[in-house]
C-alpha atoms as a PDB file:
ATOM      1  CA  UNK A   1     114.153  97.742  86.321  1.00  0.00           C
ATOM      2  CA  UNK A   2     116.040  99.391  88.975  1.00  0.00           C
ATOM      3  CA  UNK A   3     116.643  97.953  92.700  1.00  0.00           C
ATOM      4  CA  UNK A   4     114.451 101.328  93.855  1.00  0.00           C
ATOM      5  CA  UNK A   5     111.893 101.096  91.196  1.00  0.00           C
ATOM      6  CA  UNK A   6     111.462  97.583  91.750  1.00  0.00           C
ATOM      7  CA  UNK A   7     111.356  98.815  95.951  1.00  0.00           C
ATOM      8  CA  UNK A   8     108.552 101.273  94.699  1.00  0.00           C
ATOM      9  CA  UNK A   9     106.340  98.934  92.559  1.00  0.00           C
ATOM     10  CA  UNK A  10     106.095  96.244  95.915  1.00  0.00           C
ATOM     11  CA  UNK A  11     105.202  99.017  98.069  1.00  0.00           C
ATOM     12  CA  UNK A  12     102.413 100.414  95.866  1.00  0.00           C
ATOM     13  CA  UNK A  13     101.093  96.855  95.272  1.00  0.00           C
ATOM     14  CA  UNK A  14     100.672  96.169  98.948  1.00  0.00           C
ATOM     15  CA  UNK A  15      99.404 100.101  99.418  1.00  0.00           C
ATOM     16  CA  UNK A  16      96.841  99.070  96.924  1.00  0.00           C
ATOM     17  CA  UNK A  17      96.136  95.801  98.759  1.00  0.00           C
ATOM     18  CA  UNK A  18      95.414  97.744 101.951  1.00  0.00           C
ATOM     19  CA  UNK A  19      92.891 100.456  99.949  1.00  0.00           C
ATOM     20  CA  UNK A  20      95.324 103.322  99.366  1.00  0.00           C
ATOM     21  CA  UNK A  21      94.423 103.665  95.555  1.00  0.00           C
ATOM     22  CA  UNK A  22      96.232 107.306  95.218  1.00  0.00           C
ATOM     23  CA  UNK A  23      99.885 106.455  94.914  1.00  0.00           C
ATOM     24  CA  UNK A  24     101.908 107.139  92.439  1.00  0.00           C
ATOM     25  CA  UNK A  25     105.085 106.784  91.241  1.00  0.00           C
ATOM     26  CA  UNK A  26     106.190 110.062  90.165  1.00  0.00           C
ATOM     27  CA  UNK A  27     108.649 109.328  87.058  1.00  0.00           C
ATOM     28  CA  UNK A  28     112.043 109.298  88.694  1.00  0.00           C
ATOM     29  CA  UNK A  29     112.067 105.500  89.558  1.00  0.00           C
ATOM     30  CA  UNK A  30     113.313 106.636  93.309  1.00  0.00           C
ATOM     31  CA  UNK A  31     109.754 108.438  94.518  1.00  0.00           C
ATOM     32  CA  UNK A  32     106.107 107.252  95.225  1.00  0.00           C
ATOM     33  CA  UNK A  33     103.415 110.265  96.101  1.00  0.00           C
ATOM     34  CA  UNK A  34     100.815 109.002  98.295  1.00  0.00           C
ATOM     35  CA  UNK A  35      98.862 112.045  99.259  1.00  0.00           C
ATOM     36  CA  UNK A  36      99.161 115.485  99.978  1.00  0.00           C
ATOM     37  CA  UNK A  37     102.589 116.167 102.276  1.00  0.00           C
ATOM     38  CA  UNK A  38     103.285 112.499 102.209  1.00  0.00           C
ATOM     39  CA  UNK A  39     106.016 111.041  99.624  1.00  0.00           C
ATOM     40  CA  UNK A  40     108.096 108.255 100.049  1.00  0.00           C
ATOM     41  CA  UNK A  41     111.141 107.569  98.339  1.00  0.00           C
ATOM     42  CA  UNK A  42     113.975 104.380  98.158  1.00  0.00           C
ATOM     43  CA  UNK A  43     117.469 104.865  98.553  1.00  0.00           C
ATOM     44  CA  UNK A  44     120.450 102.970 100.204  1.00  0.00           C
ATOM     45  CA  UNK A  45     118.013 100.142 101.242  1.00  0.00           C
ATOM     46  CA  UNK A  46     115.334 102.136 102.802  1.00  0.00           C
ATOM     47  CA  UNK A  47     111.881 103.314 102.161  1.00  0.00           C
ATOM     48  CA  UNK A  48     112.101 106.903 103.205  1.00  0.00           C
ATOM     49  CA  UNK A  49     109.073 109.577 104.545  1.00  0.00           C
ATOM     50  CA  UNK A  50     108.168 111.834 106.806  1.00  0.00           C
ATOM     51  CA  UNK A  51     105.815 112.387 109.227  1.00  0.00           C
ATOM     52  CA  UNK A  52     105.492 115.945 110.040  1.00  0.00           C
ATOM     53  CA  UNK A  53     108.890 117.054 111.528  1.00  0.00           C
ATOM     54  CA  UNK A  54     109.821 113.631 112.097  1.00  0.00           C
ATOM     55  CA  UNK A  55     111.855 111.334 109.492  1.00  0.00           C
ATOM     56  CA  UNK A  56     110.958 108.080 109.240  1.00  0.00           C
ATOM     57  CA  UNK A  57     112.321 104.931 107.970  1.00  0.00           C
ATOM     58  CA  UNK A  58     111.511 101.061 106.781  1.00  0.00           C
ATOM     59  CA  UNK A  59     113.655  98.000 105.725  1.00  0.00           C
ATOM     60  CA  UNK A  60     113.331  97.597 101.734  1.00  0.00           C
ATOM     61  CA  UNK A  61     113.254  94.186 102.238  1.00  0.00           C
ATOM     62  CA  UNK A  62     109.712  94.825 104.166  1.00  0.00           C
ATOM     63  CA  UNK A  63     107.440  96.309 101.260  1.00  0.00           C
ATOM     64  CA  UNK A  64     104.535  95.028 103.671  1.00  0.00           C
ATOM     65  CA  UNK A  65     105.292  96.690 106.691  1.00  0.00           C
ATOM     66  CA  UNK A  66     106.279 100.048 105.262  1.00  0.00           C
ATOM     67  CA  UNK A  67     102.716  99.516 103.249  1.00  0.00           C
ATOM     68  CA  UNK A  68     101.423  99.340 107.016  1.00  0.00           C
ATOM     69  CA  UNK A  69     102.959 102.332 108.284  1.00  0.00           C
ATOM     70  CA  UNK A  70     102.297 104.461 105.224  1.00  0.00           C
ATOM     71  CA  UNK A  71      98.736 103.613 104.915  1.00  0.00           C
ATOM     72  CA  UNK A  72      98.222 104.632 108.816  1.00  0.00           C
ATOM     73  CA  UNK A  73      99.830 107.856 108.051  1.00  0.00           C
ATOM     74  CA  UNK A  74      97.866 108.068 104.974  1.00  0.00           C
ATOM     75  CA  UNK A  75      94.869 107.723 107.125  1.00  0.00           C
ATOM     76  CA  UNK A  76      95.921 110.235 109.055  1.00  0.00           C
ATOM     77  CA  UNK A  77      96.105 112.656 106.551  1.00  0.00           C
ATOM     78  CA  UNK A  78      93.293 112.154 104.688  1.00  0.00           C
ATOM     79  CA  UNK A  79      91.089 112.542 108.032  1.00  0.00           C
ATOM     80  CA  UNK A  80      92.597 116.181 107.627  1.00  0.00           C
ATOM     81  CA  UNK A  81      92.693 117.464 104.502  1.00  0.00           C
ATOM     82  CA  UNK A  82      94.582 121.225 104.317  1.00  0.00           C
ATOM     83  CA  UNK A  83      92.153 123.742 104.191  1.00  0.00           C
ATOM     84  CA  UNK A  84      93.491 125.408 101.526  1.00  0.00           C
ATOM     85  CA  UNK A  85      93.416 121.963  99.529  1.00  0.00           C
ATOM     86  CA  UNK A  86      90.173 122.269  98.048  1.00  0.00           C
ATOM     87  CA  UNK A  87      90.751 125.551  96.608  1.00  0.00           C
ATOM     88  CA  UNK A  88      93.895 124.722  94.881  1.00  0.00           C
ATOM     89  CA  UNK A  89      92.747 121.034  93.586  1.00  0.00           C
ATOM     90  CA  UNK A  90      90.025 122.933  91.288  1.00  0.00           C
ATOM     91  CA  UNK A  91      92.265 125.617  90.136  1.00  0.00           C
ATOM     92  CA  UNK A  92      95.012 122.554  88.791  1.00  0.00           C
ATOM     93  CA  UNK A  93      92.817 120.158  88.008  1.00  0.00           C
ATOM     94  CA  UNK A  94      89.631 121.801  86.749  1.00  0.00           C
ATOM     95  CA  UNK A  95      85.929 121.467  89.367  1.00  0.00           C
ATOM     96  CA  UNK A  96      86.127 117.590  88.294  1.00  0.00           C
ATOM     97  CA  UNK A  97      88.661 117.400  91.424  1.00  0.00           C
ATOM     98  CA  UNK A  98      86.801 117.658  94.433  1.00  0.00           C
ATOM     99  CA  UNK A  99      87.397 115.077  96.022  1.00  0.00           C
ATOM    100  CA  UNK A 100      91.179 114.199  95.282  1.00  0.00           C
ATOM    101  CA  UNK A 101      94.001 115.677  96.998  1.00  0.00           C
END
């Protein structure tokens, strides 16, 4: 396993720890999807996001406090789901999907 994929799997075990359940790691052994606008990769050391116009950072060597900071924006987030989320949700993943972004 890779240095970021390794990275990835500690900070969706302590995501998971602190009740975000809807991470995952997308295929490319660099990228973890958390929830809808909200994607964090690993690269050069770093757990990378970004929140809104703003680009944040963590220490890889911190999967726990990046799982901190993640899960508050995650929280965020999920307090305001897009409008147009709802919509889109049942046309890709069938009416089974309402209440997963």
């Amino acid at each position: 396993m890779s240095e970021s994929g390794a990275a990835l799997e500690k900070l969706h075990a302590e995501l998971a720890a602190l009740g975000v359940h809807d991470a995952y790691e997308i295929g490319d052994d660099v990228t973890l999807s958390v929830w809808i606008g909200l994607v964090v990769s690993f690269r050069e050391g770093f757990y990378r996001w970004r929140e809104g116009a703003v680009k944040c950072r963590h220490l890889g060597t911190d999967p726990g406090g990046c799982a901190i900071r993640v899960a508050r924006r995650y929280a965020e987030l999920k307090a305001d789901v897009p409008p147009w989320w709802e919509d889109l949700a049942k046309v890709l993943r069938g009416e089974r999907a309402e209440e997963y972004p």
